[in-house]
Protein backbone atom coordinates (compact mmCIF):
# COMPACT_ATOMS: atom_id res chain seq x y z
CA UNK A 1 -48.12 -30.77 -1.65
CA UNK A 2 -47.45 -29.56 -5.43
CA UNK A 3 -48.98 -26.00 -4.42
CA UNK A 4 -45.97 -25.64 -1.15
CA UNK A 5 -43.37 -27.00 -3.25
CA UNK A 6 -44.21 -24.11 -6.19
CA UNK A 7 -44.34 -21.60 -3.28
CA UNK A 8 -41.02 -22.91 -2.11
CA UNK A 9 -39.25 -22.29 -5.47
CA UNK A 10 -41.16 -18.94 -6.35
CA UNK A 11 -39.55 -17.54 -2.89
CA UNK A 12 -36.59 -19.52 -3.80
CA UNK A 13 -35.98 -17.55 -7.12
CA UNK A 14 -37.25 -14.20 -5.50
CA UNK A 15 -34.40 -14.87 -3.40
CA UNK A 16 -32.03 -15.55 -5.49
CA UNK A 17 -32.89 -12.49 -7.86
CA UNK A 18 -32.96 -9.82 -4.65
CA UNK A 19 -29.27 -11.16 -4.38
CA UNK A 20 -28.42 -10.84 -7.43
CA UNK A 21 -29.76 -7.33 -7.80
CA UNK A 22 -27.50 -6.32 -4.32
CA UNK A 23 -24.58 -8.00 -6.22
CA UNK A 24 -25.18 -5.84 -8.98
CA UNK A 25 -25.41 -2.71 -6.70
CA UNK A 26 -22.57 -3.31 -5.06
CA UNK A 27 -20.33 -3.71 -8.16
CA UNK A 28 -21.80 -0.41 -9.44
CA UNK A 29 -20.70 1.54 -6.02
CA UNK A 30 -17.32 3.51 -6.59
CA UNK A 31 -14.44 2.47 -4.62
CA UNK A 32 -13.08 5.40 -2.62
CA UNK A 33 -10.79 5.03 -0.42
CA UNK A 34 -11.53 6.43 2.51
CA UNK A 35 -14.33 3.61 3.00
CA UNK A 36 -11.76 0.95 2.57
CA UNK A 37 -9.95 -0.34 5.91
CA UNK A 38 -6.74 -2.73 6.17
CA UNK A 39 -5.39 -5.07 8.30
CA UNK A 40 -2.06 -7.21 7.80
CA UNK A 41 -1.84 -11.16 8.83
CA UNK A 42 1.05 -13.40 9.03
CA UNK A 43 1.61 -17.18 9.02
CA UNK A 44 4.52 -19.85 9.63
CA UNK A 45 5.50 -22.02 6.84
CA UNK A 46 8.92 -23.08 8.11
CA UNK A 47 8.11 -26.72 9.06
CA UNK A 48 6.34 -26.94 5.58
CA UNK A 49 9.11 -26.02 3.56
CA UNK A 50 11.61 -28.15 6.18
CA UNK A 51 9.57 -31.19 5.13
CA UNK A 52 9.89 -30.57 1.59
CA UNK A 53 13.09 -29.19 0.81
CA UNK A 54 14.67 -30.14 3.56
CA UNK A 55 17.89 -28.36 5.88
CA UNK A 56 20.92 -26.74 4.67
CA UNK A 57 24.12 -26.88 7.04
CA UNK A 58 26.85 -24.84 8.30
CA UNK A 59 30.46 -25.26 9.25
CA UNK A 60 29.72 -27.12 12.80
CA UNK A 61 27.08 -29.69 11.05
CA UNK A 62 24.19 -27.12 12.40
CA UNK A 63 20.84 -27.97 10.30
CA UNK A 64 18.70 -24.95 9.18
CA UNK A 65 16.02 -24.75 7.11
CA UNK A 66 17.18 -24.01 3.15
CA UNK A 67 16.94 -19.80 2.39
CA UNK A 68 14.69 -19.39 -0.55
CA UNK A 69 17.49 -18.47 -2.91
CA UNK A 70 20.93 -19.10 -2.09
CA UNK A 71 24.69 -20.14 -4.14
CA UNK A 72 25.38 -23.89 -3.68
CA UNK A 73 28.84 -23.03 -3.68
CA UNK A 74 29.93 -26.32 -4.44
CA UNK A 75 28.08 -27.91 -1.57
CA UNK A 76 24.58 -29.12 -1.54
CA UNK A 77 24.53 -28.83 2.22
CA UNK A 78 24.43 -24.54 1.21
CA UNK A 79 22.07 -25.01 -1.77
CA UNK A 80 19.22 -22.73 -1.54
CA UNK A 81 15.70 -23.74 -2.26
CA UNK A 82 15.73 -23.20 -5.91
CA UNK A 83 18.99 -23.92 -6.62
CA UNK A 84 18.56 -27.28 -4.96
CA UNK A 85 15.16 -27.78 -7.03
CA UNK A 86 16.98 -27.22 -10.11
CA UNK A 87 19.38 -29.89 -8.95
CA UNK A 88 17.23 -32.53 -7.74
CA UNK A 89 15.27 -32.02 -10.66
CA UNK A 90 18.01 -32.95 -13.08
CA UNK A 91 19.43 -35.77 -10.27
CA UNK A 92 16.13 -37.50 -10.60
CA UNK A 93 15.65 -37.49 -14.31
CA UNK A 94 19.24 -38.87 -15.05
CA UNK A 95 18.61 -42.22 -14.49
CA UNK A 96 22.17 -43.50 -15.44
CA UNK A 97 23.75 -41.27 -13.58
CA UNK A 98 26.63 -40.10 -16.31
CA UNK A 99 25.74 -36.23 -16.22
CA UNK A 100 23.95 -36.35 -19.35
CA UNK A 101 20.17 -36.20 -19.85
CA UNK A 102 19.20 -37.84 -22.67
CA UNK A 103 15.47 -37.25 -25.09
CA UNK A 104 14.70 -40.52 -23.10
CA UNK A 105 15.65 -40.02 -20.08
CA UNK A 106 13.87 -36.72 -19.60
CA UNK A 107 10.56 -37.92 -21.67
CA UNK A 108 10.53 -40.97 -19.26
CA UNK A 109 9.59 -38.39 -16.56
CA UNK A 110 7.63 -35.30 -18.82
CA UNK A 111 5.79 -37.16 -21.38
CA UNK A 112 3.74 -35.40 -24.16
CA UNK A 113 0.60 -35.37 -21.91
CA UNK A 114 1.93 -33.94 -18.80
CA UNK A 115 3.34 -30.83 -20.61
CA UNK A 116 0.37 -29.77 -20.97
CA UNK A 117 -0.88 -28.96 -17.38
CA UNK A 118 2.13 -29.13 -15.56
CA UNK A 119 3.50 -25.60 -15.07
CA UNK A 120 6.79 -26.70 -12.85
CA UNK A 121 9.97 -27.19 -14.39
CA UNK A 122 9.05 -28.02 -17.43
CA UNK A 123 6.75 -24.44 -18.26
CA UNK A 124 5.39 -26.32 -21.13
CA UNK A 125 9.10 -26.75 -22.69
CA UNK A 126 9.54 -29.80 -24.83
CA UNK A 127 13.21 -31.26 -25.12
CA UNK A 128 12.90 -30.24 -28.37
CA UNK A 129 12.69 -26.38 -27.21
CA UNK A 130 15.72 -26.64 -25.13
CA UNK A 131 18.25 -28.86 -26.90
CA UNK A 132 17.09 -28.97 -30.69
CA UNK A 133 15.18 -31.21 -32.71
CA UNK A 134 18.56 -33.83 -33.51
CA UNK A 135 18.00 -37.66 -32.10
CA UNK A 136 21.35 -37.28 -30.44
CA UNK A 137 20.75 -34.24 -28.43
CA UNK A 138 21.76 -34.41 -24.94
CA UNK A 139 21.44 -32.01 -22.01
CA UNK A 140 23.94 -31.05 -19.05
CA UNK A 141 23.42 -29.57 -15.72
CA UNK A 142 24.61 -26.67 -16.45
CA UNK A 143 22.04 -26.54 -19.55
CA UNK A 144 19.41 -27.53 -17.31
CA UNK A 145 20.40 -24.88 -14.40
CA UNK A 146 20.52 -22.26 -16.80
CA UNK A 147 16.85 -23.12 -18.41
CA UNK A 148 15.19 -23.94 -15.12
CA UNK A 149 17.02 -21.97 -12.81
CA UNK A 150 14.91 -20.29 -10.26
CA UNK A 151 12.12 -22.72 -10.03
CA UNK A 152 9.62 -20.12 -9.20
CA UNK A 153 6.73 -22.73 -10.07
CA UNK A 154 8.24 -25.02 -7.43
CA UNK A 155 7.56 -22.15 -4.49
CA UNK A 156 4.34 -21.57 -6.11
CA UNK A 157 2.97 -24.47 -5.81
CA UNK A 158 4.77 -24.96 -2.22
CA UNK A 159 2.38 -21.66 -1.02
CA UNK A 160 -0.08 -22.70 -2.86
CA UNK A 161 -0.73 -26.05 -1.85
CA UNK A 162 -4.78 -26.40 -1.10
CA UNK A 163 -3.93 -29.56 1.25
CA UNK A 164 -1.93 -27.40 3.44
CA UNK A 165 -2.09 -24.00 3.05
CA UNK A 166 -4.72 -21.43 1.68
CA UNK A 167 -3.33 -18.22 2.51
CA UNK A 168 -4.62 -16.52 -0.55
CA UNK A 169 -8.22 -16.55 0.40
CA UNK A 170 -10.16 -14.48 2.55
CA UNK A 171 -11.21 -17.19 5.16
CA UNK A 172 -8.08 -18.69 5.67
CA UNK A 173 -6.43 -15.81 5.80
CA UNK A 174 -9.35 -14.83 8.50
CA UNK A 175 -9.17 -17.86 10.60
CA UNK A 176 -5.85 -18.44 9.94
CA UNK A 177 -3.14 -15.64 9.95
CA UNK A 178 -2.09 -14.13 13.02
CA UNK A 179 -3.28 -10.22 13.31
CA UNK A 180 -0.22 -7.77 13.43
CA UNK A 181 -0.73 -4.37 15.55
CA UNK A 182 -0.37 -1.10 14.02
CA UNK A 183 3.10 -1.02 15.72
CA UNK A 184 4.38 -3.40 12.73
CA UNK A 185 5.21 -5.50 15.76
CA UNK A 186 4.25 -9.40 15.02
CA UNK A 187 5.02 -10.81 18.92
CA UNK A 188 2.18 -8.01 20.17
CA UNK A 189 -0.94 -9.34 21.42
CA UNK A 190 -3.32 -9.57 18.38
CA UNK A 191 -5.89 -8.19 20.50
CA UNK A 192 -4.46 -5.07 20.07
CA UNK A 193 -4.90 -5.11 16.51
CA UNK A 194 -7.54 -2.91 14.78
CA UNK A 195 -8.35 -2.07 10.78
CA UNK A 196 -6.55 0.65 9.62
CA UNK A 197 -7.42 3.53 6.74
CA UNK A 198 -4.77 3.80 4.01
CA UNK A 199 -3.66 6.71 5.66
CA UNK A 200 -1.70 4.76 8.52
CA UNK A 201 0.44 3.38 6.34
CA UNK A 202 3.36 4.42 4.47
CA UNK A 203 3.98 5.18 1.03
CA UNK A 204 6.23 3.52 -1.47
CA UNK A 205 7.99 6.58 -3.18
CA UNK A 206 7.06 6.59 -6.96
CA UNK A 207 4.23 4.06 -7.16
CA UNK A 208 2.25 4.58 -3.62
CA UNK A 209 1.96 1.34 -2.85
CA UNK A 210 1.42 0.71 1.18
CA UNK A 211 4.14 0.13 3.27
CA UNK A 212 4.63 -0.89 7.06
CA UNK A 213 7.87 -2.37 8.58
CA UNK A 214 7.19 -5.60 10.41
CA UNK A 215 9.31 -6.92 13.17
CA UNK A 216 9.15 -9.70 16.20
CA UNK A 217 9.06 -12.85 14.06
CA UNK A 218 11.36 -15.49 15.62
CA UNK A 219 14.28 -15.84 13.14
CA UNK A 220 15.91 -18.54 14.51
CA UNK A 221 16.03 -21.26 11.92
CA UNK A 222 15.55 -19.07 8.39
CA UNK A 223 12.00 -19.07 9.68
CA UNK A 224 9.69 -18.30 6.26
CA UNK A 225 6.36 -16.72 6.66
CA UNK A 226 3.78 -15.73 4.28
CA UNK A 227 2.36 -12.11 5.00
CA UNK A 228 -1.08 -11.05 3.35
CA UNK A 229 -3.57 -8.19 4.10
CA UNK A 230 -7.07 -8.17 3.83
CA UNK A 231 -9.15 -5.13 2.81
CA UNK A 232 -12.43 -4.05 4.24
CA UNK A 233 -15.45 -1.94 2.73
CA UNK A 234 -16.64 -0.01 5.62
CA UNK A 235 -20.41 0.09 3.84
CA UNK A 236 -20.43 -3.07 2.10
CA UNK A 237 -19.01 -5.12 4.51
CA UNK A 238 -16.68 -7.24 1.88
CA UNK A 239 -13.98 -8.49 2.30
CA UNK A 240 -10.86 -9.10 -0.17
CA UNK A 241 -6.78 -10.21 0.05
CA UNK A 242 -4.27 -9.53 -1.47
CA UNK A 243 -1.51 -11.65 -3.11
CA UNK A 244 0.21 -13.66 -0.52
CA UNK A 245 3.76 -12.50 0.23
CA UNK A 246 6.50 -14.69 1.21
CA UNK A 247 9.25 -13.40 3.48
CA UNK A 248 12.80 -14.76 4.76
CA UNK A 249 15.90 -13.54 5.86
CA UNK A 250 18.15 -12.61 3.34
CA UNK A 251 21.60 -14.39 4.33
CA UNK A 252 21.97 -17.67 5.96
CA UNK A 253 22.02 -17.70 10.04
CA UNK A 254 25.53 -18.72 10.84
CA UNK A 255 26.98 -20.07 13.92
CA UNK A 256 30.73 -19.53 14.59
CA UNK A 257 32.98 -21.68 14.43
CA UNK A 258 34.15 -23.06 18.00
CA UNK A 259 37.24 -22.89 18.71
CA UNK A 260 39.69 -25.76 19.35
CA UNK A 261 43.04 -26.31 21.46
CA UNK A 262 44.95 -24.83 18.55
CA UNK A 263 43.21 -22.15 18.25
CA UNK A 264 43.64 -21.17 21.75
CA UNK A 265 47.16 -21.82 21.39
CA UNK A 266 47.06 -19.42 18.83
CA UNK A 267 45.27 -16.35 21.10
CA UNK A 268 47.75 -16.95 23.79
CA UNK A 269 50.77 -17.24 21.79
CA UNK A 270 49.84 -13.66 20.22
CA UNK A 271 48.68 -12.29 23.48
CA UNK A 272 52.10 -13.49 25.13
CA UNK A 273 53.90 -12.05 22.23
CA UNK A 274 51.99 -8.96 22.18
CA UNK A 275 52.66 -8.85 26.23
CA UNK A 276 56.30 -8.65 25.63
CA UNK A 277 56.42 -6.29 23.29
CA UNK A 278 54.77 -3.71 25.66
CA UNK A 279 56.56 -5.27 28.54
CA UNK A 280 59.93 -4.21 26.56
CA UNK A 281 58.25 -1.03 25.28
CA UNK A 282 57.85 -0.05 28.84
CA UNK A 283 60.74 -1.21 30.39
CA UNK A 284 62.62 1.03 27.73
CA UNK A 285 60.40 4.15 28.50
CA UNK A 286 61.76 3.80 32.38
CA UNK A 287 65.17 2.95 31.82
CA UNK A 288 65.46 5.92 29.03
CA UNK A 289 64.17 8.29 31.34
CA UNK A 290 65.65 7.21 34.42
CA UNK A 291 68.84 7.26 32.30
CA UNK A 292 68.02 11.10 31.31
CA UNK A 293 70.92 13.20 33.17
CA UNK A 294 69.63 15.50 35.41
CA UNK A 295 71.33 19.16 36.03
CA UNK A 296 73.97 19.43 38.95
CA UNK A 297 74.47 22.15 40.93
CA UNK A 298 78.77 22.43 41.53
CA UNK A 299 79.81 24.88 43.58
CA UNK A 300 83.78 26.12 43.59
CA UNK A 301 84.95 27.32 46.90
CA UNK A 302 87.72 29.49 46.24
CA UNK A 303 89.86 29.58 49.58
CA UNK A 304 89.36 28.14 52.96
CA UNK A 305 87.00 31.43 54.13
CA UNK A 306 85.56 32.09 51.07
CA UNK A 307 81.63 32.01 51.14
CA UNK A 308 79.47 29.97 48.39
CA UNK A 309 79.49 31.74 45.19
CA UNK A 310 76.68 30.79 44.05
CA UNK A 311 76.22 33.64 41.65
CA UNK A 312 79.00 32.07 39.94
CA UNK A 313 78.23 28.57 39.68
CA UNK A 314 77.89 26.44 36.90
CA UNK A 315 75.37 24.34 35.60
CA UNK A 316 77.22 21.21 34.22
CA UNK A 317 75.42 18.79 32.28
């Protein structure tokens, strides 16, 4: 028995050193880039921010889901994502209610411990940092807006959430992420698809990085997706993405107003009045020129036998 088992772990640690030594030779092996190959993946994210964030609404009550970054405008029904972080944020840490947030208030919620691994709103910001070290130092919203603003941690960590999504890694962008065609066309069969050289691709003018226009994702809801490409070594065989990219429309979809019995009123009252304008317009056109006198031809007859001089006659107008 003790003789297979040291076999076992001689083969074992042969193993594990051949690896190594590949590992090794394949980290010494210029990149060129000619033996590199791309391909471009997208996934949905729109229910996952929906459930989160939640909708923003139009004029007709019409629920969409929030744009990343968007004016509230007054309204919270318009907020966009960040701006209605920001808002929440300061909503749920002012426990009285008043407007003010208060050393207490806001420690209540980020103690001393939690600064120091969560990256969110607070960015490891004490109250201190932001309002001064006095006892009686309060905040506002608008302070708060203008220190947090953005909440670029709260997407993050959205995107980035290992329970739900994993876009950032090879496998799950592999098993994953719908294939896009060469066309840029998203709605194509993904069978279609193939790995591309760099070549394919276009250029970014002044720093080269790759570009391809994508189109055929429904946009009918501020749909988000997350686009990522993976990269191939043709003699290697490895694999590696590239940071995750998240992609929305840029203004809200909007649906028009419709149109009530006063606002019909309105079309046809300006369509009658416009109607009788041209109906006079017209009616003066005919009468003017029906009105325009016409030349007559008179011709004087001199005596009883005289014949038509018509050399002579006169043109009266």
């Amino acid at each position: 028995g003790g003789g297979g088992e040291e076999v076992t772990v001689r083969q074992a640690v042969a193993s594990a050193q051949e690896g190594r030594t590949g590992i090794i030779e394949r980290a010494n092996e210029p990149i060129v880039d000619s033996e590199l190959e791309y391909m471009l993946f997208w996934t949905e994210v729109t229910a996952q921010f929906r459930e989160r964030f939640g909708v923003m609404t139009d004029s007709l009550g019409t629920e969409y889901t929030r744009l990343l970054d968007n004016p509230c405008g007054g309204s919270d029904a318009k907020c966009g994502i960040k701006q209605w972080a920001t808002k929440s944020e300061f909503t749920k840490l002012d426990r009285d209610q008043d407007g003010i947030l208060t050393r207490s208030e806001y420690e209540q919620q980020y103690t001393a411990a939690r600064t120091a691994y969560d990256t969110g709103f607070t960015n490891q910001r004490t109250f201190e940092a932001i309002v001064g070290n006095s006892s009686g130092a309060t905040m506002t919203l608008d302070q708060w807006t203008s220190e947090f603003s953005g909440a670029q941690a709260i997407i993050d960590s959205t995107v980035k959430d290992p329970l739900s999504l994993t876009f950032w890694t090879v496998c799950s962008v592999n098993s994953t992420g719908s294939r896009i065609v060469p066309s840029g066309n998203a709605s194509k069969d993904q069978s279609r698809s193939v790995w591309e050289p760099w070549t394919q691709f276009g250029q970014k003018a002044g720093d080269g990085r790759l570009t391809r226009a994508i189109m055929g994702l429904n946009d009918n809801d501020n749909n988000i997706y997350i686009l990522n490409i993976l990269v191939r070594h043709r003699k290697t065989g490895e694999y590696a993405s590239y940071k995750p990219h998240v992609i929305q429309r840029k203004t809200p979809l909007y649906t028009p107003k419709e149109m009530n019995a006063t606002d019909y009123d309105m079309i046809i009252g300006v369509c009658t009045a416009f109607g009788v304008i041209m109906g006079i317009l017209i009616f003066a056109l005919i009468f003017t020129r029906n009105k325009r006198l016409r030349p007559k031809l008179i011709i004087k007859r001199p005596g009883k036998d005289a014949k038509p001089a018509l050399a002579k006659s006169t043109v009266g107008t």
